[in-house]
Protein backbone atom coordinates (compact mmCIF):
# COMPACT_ATOMS: atom_id res chain seq x y z
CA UNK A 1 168.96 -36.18 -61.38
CA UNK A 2 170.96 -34.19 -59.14
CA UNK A 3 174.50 -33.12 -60.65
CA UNK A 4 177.55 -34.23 -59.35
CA UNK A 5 179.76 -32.26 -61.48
CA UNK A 6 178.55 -28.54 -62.18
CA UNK A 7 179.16 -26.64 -65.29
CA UNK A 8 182.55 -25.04 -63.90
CA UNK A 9 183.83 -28.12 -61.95
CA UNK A 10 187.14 -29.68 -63.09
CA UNK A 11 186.86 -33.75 -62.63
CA UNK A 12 190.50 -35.43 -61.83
CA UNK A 13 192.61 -36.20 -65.33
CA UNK A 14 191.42 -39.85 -64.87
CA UNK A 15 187.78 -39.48 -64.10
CA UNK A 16 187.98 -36.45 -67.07
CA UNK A 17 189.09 -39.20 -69.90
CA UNK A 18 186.70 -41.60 -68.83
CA UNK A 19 183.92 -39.06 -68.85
CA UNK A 20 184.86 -37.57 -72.19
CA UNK A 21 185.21 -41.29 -74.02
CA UNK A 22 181.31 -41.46 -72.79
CA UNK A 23 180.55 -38.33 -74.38
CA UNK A 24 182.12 -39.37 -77.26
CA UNK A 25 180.58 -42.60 -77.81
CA UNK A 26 176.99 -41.10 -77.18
CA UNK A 27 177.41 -38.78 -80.28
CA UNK A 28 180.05 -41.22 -82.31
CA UNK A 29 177.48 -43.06 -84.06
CA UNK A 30 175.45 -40.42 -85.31
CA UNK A 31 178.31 -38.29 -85.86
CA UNK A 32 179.83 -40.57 -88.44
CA UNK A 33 176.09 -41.46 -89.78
CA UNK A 34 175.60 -38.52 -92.27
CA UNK A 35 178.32 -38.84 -94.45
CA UNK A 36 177.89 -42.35 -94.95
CA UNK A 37 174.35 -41.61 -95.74
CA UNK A 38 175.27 -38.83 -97.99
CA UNK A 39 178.09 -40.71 -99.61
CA UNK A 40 179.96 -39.54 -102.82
CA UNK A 41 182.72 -40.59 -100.69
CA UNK A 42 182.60 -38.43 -98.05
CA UNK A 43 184.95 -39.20 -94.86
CA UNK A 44 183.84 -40.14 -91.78
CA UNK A 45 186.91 -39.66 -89.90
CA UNK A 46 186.93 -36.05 -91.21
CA UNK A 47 182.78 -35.33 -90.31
CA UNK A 48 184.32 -36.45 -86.69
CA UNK A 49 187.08 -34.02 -87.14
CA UNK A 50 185.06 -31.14 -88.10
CA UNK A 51 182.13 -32.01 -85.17
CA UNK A 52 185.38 -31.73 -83.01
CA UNK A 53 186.90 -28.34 -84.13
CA UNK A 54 182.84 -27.53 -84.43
CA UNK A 55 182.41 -28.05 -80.93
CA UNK A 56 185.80 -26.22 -79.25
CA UNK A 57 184.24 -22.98 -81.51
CA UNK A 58 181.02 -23.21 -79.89
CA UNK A 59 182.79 -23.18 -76.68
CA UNK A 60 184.77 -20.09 -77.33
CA UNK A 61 181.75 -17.83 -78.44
CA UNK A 62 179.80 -19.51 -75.41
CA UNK A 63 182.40 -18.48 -72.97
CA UNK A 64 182.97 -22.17 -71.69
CA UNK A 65 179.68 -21.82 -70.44
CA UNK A 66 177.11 -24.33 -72.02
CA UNK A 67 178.12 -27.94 -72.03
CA UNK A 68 176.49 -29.68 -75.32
CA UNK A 69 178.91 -31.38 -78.11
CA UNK A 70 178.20 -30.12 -81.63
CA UNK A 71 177.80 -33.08 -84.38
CA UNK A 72 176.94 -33.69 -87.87
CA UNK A 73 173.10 -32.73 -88.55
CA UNK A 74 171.02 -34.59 -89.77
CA UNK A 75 168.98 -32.16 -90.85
CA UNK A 76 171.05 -31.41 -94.15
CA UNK A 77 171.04 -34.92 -95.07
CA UNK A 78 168.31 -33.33 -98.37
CA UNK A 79 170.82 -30.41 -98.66
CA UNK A 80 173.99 -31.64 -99.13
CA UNK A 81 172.64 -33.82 -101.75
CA UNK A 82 171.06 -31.04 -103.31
CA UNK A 83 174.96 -29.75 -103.38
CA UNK A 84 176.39 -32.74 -105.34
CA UNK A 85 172.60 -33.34 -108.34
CA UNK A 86 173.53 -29.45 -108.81
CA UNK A 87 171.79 -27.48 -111.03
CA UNK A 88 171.60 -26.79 -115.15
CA UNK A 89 173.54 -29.61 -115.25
CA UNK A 90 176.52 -27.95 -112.63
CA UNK A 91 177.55 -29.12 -109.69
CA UNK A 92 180.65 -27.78 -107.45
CA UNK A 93 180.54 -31.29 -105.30
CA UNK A 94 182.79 -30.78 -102.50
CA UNK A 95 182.95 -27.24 -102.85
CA UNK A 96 179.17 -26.76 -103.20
CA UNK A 97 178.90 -28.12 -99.51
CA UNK A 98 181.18 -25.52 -97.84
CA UNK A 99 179.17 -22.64 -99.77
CA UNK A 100 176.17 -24.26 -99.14
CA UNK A 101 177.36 -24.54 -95.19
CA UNK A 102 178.20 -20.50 -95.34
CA UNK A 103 174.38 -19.89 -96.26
CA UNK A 104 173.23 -22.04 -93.30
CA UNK A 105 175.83 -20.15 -91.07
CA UNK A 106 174.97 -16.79 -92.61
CA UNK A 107 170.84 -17.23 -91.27
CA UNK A 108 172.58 -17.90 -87.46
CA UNK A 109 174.43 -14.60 -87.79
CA UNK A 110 171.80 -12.66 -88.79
CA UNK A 111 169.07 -14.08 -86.43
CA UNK A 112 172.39 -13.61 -83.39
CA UNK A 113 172.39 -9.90 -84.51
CA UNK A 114 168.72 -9.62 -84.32
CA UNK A 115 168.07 -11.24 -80.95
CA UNK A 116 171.62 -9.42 -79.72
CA UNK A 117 169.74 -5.86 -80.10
CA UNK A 118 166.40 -7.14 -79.23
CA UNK A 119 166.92 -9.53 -76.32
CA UNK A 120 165.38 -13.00 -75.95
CA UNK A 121 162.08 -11.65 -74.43
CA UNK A 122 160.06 -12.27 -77.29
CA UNK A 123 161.24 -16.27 -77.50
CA UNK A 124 160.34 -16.97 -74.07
CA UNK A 125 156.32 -15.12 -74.91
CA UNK A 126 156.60 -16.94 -78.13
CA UNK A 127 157.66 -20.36 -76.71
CA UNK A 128 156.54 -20.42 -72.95
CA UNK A 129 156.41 -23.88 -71.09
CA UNK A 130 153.77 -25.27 -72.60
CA UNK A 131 155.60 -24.99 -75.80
CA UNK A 132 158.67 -25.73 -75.29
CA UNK A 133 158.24 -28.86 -72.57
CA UNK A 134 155.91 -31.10 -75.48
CA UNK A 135 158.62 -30.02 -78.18
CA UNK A 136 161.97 -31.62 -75.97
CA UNK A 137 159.62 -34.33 -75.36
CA UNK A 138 159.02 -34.46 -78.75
CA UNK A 139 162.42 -34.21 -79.95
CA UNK A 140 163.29 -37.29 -77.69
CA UNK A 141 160.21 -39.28 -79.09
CA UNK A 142 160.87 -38.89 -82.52
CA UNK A 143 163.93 -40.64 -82.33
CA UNK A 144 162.73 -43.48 -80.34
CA UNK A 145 162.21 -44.96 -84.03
CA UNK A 146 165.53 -44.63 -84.98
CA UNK A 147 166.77 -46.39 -81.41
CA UNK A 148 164.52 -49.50 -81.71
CA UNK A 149 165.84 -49.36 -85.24
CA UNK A 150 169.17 -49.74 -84.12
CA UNK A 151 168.09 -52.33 -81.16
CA UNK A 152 167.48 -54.91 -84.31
CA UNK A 153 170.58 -54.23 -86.35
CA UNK A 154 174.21 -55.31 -86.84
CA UNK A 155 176.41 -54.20 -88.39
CA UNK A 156 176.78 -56.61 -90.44
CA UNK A 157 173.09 -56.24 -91.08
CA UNK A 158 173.48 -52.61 -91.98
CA UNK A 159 175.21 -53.66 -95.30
CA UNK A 160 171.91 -54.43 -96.28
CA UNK A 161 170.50 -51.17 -95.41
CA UNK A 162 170.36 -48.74 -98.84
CA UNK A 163 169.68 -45.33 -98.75
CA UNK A 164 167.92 -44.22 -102.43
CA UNK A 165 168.01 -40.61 -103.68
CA UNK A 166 164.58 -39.70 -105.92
CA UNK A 167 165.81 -38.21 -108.93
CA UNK A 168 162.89 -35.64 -108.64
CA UNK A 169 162.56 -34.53 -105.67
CA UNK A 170 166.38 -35.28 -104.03
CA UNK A 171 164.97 -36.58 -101.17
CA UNK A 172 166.76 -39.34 -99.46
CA UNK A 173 164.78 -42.42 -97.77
CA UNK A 174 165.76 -46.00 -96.82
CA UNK A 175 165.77 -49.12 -98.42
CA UNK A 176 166.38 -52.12 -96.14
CA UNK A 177 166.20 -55.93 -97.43
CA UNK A 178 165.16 -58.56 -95.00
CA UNK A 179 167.24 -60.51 -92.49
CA UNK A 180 166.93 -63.37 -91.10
CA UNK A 181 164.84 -63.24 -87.70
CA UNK A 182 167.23 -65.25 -85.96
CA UNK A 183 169.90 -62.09 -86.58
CA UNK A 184 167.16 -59.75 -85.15
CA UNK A 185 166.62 -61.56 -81.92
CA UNK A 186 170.19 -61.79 -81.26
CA UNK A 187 170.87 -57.96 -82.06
CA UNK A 188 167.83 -56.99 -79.87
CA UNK A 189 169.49 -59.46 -76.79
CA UNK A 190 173.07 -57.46 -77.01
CA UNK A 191 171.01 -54.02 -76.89
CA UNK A 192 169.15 -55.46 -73.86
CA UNK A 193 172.30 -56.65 -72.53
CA UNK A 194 174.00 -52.91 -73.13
CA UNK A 195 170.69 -51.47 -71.58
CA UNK A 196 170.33 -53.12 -68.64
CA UNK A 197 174.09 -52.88 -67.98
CA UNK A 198 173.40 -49.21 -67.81
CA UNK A 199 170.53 -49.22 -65.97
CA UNK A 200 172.41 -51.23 -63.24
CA UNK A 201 175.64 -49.24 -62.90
CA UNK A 202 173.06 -45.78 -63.44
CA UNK A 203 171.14 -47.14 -60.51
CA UNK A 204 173.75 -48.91 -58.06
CA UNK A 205 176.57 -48.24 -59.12
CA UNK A 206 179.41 -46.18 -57.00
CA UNK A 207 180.32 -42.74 -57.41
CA UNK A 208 182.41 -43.21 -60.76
CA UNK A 209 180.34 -46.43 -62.02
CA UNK A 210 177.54 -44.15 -61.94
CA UNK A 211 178.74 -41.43 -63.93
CA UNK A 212 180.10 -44.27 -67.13
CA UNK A 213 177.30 -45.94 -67.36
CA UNK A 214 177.24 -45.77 -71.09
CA UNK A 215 181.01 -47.11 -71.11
CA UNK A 216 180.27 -50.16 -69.20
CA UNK A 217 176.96 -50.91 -70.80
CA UNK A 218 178.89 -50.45 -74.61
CA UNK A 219 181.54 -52.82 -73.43
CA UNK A 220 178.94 -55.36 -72.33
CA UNK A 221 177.29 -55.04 -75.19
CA UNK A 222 179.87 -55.18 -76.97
CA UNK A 223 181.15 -58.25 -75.40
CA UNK A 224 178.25 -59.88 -75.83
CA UNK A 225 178.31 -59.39 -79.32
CA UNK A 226 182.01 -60.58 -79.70
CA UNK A 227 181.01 -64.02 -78.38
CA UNK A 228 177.94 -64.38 -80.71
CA UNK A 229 180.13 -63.15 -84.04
CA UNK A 230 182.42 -65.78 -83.06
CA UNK A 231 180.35 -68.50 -82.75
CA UNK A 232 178.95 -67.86 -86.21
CA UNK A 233 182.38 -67.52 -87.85
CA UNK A 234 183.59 -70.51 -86.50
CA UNK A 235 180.05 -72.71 -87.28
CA UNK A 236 179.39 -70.46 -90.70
CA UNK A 237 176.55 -69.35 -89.28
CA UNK A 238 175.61 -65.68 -90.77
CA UNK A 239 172.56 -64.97 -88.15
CA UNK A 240 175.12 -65.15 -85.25
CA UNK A 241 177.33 -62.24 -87.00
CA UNK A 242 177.07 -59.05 -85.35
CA UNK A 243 179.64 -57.53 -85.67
CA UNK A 244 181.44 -56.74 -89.26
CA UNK A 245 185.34 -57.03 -88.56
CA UNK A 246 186.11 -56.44 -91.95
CA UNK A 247 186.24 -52.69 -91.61
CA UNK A 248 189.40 -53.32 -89.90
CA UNK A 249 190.75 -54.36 -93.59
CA UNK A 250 189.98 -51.20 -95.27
CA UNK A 251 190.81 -48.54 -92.61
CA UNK A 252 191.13 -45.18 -93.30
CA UNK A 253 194.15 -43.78 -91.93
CA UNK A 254 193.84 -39.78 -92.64
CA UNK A 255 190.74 -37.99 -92.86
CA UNK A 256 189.74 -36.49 -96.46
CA UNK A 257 188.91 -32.68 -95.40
CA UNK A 258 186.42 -31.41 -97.50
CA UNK A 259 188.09 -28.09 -98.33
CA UNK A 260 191.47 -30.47 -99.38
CA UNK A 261 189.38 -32.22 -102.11
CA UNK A 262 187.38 -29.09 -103.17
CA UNK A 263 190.13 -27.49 -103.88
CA UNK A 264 192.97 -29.65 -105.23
CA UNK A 265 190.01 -32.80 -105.72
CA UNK A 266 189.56 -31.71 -109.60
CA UNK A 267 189.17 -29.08 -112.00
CA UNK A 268 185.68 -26.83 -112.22
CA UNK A 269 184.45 -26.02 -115.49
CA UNK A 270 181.80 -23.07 -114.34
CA UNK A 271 180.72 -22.42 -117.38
CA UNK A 272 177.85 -19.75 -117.98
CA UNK A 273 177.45 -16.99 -115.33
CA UNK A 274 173.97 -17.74 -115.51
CA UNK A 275 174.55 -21.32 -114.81
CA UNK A 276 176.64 -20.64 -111.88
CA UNK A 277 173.99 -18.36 -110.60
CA UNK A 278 171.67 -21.18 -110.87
CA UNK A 279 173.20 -23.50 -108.94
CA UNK A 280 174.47 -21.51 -105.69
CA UNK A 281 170.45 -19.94 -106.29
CA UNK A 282 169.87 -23.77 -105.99
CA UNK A 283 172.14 -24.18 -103.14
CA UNK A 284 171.07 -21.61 -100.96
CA UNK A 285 167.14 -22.31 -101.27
CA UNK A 286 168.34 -25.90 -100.08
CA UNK A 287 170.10 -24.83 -96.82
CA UNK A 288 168.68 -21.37 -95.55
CA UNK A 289 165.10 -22.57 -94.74
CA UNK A 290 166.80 -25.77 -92.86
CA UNK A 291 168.56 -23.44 -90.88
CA UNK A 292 165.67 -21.94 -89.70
CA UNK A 293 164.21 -25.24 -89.13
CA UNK A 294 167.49 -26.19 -87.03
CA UNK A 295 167.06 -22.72 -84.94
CA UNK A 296 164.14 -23.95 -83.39
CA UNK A 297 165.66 -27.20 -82.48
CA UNK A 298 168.81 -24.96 -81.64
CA UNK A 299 166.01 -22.94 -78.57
CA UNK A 300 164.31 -26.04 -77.58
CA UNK A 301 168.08 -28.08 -77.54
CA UNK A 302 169.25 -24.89 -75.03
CA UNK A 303 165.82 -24.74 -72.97
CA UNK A 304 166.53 -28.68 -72.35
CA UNK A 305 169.79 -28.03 -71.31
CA UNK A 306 169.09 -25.36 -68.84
CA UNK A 307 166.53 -27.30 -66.79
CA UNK A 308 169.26 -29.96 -66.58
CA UNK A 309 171.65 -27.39 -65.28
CA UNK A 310 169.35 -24.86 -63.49
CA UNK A 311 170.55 -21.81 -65.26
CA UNK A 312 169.16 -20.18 -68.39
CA UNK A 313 171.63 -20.05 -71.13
CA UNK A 314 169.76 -18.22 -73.06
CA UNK A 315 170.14 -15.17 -70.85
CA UNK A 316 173.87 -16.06 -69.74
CA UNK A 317 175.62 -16.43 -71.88
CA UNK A 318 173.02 -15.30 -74.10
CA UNK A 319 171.19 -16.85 -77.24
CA UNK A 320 173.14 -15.01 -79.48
CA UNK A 321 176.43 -16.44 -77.94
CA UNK A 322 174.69 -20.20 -78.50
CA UNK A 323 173.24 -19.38 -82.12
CA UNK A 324 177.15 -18.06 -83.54
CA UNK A 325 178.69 -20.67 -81.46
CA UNK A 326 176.28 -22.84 -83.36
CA UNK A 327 176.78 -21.16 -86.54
CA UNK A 328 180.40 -20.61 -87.05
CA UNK A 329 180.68 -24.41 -85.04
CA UNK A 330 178.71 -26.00 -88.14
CA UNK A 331 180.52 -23.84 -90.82
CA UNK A 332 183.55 -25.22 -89.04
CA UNK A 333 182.15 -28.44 -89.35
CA UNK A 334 181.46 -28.33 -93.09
CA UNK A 335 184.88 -27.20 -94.05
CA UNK A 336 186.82 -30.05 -92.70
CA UNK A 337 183.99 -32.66 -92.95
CA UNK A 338 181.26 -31.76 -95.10
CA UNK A 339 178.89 -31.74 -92.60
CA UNK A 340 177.16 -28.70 -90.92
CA UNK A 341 176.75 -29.30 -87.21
CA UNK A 342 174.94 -28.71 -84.87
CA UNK A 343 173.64 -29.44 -80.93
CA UNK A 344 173.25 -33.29 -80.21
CA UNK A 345 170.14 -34.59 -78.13
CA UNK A 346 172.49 -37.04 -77.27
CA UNK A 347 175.07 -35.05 -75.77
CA UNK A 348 172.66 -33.39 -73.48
CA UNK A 349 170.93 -37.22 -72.75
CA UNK A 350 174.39 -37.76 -71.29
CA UNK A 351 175.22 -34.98 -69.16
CA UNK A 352 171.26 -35.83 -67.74
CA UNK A 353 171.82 -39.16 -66.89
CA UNK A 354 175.74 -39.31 -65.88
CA UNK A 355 174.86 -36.07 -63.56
CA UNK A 356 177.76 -34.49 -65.17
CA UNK A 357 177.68 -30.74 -66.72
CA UNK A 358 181.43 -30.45 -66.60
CA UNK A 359 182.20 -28.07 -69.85
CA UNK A 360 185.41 -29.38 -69.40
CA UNK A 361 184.14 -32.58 -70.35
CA UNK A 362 182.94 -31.17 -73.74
CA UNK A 363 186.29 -29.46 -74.02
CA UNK A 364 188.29 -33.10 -73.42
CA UNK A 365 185.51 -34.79 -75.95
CA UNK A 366 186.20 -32.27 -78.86
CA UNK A 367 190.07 -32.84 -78.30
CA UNK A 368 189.55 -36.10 -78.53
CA UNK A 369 187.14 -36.63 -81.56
CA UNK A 370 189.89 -34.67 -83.60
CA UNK A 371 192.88 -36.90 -82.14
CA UNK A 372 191.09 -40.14 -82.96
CA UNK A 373 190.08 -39.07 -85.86
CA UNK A 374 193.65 -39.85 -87.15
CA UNK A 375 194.15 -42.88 -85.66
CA UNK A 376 192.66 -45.46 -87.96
CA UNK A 377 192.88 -48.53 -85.66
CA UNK A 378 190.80 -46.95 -82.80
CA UNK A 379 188.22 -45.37 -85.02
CA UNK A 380 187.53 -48.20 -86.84
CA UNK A 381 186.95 -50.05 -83.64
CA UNK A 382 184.35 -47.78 -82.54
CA UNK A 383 182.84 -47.51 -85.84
CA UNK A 384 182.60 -51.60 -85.20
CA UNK A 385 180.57 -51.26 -82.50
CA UNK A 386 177.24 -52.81 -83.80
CA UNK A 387 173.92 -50.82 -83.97
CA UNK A 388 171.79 -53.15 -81.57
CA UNK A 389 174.36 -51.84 -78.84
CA UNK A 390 174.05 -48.41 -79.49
CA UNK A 391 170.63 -48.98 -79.68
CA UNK A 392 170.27 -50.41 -76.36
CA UNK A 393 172.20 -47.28 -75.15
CA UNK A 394 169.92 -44.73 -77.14
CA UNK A 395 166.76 -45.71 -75.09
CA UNK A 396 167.85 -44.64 -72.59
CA UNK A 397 169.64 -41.17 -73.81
CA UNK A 398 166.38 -40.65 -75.82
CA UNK A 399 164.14 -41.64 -73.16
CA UNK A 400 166.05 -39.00 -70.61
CA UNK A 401 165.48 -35.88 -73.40
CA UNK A 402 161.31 -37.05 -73.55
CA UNK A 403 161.32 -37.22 -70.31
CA UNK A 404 162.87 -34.12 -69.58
CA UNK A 405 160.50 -31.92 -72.03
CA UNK A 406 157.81 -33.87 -70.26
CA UNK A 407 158.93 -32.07 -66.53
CA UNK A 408 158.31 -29.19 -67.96
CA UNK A 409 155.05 -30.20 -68.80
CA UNK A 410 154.24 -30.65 -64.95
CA UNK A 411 154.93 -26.88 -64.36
CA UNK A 412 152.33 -25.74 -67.00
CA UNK A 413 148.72 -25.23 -65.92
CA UNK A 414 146.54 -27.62 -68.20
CA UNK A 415 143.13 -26.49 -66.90
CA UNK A 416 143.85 -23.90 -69.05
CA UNK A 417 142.04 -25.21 -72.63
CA UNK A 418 145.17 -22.88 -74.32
CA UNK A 419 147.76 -24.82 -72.92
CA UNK A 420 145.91 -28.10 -72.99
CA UNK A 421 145.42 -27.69 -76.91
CA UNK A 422 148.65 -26.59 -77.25
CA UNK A 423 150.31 -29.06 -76.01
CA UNK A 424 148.17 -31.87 -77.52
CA UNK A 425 148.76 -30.18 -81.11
CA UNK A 426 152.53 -30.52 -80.37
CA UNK A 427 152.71 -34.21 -79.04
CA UNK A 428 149.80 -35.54 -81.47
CA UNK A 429 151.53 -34.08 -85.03
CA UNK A 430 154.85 -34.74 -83.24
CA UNK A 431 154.38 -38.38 -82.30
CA UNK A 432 152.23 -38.74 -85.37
CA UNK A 433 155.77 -37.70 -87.70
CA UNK A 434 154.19 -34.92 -89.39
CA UNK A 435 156.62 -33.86 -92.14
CA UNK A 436 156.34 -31.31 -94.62
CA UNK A 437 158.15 -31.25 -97.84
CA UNK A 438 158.76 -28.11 -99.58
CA UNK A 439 160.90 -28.71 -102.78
CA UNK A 440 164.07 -30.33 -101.36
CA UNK A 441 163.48 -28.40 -98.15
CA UNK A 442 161.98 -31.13 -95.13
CA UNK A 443 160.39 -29.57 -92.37
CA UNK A 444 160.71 -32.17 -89.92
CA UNK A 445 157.99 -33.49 -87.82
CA UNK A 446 160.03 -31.77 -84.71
CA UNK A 447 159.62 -28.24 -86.62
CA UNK A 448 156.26 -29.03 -87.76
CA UNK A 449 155.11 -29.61 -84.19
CA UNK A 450 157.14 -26.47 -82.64
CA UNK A 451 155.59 -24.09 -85.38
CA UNK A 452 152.07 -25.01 -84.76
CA UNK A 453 152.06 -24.77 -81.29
CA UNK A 454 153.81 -21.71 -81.77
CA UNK A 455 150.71 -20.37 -83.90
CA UNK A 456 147.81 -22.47 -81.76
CA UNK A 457 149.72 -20.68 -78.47
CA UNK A 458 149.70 -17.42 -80.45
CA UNK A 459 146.32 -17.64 -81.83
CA UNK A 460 144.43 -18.95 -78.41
CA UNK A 461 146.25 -15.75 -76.65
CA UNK A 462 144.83 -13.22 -78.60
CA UNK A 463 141.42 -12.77 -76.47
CA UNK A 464 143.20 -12.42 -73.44
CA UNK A 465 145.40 -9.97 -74.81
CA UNK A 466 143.02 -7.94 -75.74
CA UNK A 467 141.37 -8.46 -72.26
CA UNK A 468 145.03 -7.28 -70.58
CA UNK A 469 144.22 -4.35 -72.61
């Protein structure tokens, strides 16, 4: 899609709130996801704080120049819990997720420095097209799960959703009971609804209904789902509830910074050196490999992004701008929300299908993730919005980043049996969800795929290296 706003365009103050409140809603859900998931009372409002004061650092050390929103990872999910079990019988809690937060930001620093004196040549032979195009598709299909997920839940219906921590391994998976079918069908029918409202205003729409699609489709999903929760109120009728309007009862009208409660929260009995040795030991083997893990989403995130926009950020302003925007954006993150950041698929699904790169945008979303984050009433309403309709809106952000990696497929020259096996080793372990866990490290499936093309890329290149030669 052709862009109607550029990176360095400035939309009207109107158009500019509108277009912001869709960024905002395309990362919300996800954004306020991981400390729910995490728990141990961790605030939402202040995860959506910290993604916000994240974001406006990335921007700085990016020189206003790359227009992606930085949110909560999921990634860390493992790690963070990690922080809390402790080790030797320790554990710093709140305060164990900022240091643990400094480790992951400490591995972007050091790789910056590296590719600062090096240069980026090396990525682009490492990861050429036929790398990098599979792996955004990849990172799109991967969460096509999570969207049809979505498409068949309420939130109502996510109070039945548990997420179970194995005492042995820390690893965190989900539980979820059964629901009635009836609740399933309507859920998927409001995320159908919210899809094809998008589709229609994406497609037809004028100038500005084409660039908030997301808005109207969430409001008519939304709608929709108002008018069914209603109806089941009124006739008792459970299946028909969509939306849970009880949050609105136990708002939370400040958000809980992390560093607030680690240090004023309680009193930290350190004990042994050796035992506090132990457990940052503990807490740094749980976040420095993820980071690594993250820094190859963090390439293939920015090589997205720059087909979208036709101009390579990693050269201007330079991967090592992105990587300590990223870094210090996350540790940002963790400090007022818990949660390290970092680039959101979802953000850069939006500025794809709305046509608009506007960095201001990004600039207007951050200010307003850390304004709302304080006003109770409004977040709680968009926390209400149910899953199906976010769902309904994900296929189609999700859909945008596969289909994006798979452009860059259509450059690369599959007659070629190296690029043809590496991409089909990429997209096969990809699709398949090849994960591999290391302790309470998870390589995820996206990773997975990314290093072995890397090596099948690598290793099919030698001969005619040698034949260069």
């Amino acid at each position: 899609m052709k862009l109607v706003y550029g990176v360095n365009d400035r939309p009207k103050f109107g158009q500019l709130l509108a277009f912001s409140f869709q960024q905002l809603l395309a990362i919300m859900a996800a954004t306020i996801a991981v400390p729910r998931i995490v728990g141990h009372g961790m605030s939402a409002s202040a995860a959506l704080f910290g993604a916000g004061v994240g974001t406006l650092e990335y921007l700085l050390f990016t020189k206003f120049k790359s227009p992606v929103f930085l949110g909560s990872s999921f990634a860390f999910i493992n790690s963070m819990t990690v922080a809390f079990a402790g080790a030797v019988s320790m554990s710093l809690g709140y305060l164990g997720l900022i240091i643990g937060a400094a480790f992951a930001g400490l591995v972007y620093v050091v790789i910056a420095i590296v590719v600062k004196f090096v240069g980026v040549g090396w990525i682009n032979k490492l990861m050429p097209a036929s790398v990098i195009g599979p792996t955004v598709a990849i990172i799109g299909l991967s969460l096509s799960a999570n969207a049809v997920g979505d498409l068949q839940s309420g939130s109502v219906m996510k109070n039945v959703v548990n997420y179970v921590v194995d005492e042995e391994t820390m690893l965190v998976s989900e539980k979820v009971s059964q629901v009635p079918t009836a609740s399933v069908y309507i859920c998927i029918l409001c995320g159908l609804i919210t899809l094809c409202v998008t589709m229609i205003c994406s497609v037809y729409g004028k100038r500005m209904l084409k660039m908030i699609p997301f808005i109207i489709g969430i409001v008519a999903g939304y709608a929709a789902a108002s008018v069914f929760t209603v109806i089941g109120t009124l006739t008792s009728n459970e299946a028909l509830m969509v939306i849970d309007f009880s949050k609105f009862s136990s708002m939370q009208w400040y958000p809980d910074f992390t560093f607030v409660t680690a240090l004023f929260g309680g009193k930290y009995d350190f004990g042994e050196t050796k035992n506090l040795a132990s457990y940052i030991a503990t807490i740094a083997v749980a976040y420095v490999p993820v980071a690594f893990v993250v820094f190859a989403e963090h390439i293939a995130d920015h090589k997205n992004l720059s087909s979208i926009i036709e101009h390579d950020l990693l050269e201007d302003p330079g991967l090592h701008r992105t990587l300590l925007g990223d870094g210090v954006g996350s540790f940002a993150g963790a400090i007022f929300g818990g949660c390290p950041n970092t680039t959101y698929g979802e953000s850069v699904g939006c500025v794809a299908i709305s046509g608009n790169a506007s960095v201001v945008t990004i600039f207007g979303t951050a200010l307003m993730a850390i304004v709302i984050s304080f006003i109770a009433p409004f977040s709680t309403f968009l926390a209400t919005i149910p899953s199906c309709v976010m769902g309904g809106v994900c296929i189609s952000l999700y859909g945008f980043i596969a289909v994006s990696g798979l452009k860059m497929v259509q450059k690369v020259d599959l007659e070629d049996n190296r690029n043809l096996f590496t991409v089909s080793v990429i997209l096969i372990t990809g699709i398949g969800g090849l994960v591999v866990n290391v302790g309470a490290v998870t390589i995820t499936s996206v990773a997975c795929a990314l290093i072995l093309g890397i090596l099948t890329n690598t290793v099919l290149g030698l001969r005619k290296d040698k034949a260069k030669k």
